[in-house]
Protein backbone atom coordinates (compact mmCIF):
# COMPACT_ATOMS: atom_id res chain seq x y z
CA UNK A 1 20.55 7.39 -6.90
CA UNK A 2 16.98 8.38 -6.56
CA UNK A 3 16.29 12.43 -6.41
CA UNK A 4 13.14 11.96 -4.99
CA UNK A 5 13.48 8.57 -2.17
CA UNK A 6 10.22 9.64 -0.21
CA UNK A 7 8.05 8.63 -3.71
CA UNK A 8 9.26 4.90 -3.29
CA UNK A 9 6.17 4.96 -0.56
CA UNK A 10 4.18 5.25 -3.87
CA UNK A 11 5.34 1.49 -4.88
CA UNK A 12 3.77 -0.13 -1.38
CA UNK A 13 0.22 0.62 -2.87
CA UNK A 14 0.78 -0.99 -6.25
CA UNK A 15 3.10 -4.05 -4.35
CA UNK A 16 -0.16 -4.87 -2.03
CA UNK A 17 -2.44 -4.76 -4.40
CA UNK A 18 -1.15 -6.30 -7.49
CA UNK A 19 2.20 -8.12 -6.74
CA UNK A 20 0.95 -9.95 -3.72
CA UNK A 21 -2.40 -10.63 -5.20
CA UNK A 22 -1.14 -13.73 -6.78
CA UNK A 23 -0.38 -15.06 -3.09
CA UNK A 24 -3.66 -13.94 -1.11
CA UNK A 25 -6.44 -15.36 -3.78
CA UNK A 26 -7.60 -18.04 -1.42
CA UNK A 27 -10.93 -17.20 0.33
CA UNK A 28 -10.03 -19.39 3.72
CA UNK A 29 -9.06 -18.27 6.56
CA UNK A 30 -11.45 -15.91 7.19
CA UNK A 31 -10.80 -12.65 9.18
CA UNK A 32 -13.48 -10.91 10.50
CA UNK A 33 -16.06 -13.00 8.59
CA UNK A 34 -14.85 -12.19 5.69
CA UNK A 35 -12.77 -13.52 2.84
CA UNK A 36 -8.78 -13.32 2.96
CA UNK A 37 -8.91 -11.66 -0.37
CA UNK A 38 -11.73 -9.56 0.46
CA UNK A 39 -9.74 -8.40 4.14
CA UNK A 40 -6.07 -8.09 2.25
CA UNK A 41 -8.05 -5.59 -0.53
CA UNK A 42 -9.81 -3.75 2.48
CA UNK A 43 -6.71 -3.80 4.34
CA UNK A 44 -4.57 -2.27 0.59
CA UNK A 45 -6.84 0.18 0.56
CA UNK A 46 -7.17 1.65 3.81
CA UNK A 47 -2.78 1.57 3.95
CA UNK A 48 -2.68 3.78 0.38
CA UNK A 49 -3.56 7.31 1.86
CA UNK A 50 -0.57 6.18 4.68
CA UNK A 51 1.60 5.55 1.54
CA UNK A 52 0.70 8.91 0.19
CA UNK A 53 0.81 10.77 2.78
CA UNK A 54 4.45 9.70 3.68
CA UNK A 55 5.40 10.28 0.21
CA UNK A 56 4.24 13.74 0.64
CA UNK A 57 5.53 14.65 4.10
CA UNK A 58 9.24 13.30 2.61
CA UNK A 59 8.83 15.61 -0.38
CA UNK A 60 7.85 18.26 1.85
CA UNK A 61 10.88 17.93 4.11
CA UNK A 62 12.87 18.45 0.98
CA UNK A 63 11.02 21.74 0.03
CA UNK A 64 9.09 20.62 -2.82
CA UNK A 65 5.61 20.98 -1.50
């Protein structure tokens, strides 16, 4: 088992942005006015600092912050 569970928010970052990638490279629909690749990137990168900061409140709870 995993010593350290609260670092699997760490994968969600790398998941949006390169696994799903494959599956959101269309430019229609639009959202916003923008692209769908262009909103799912802005979208990645607004949810990593959630992802990290979860990771470290979890590691915190355990007493390793």
């Amino acid at each position: 088992m995993l010593k350290r569970p609260a670092l699997l928010w760490l994968l969600a970052p790398y998941a949006l942005f390169l696994g799903a990638l494959p599956l959101v490279d269309q430019v229609r629909p639009t959202i916003l006015g923008f692209p769908f690749l262009f909103s799912w990137i802005l979208l990645s990168t607004l949810l990593t600092p959630v992802a990290v900061f979860l990771a470290w409140r979890g590691d915190r709870k355990r007493g390793r912050a």
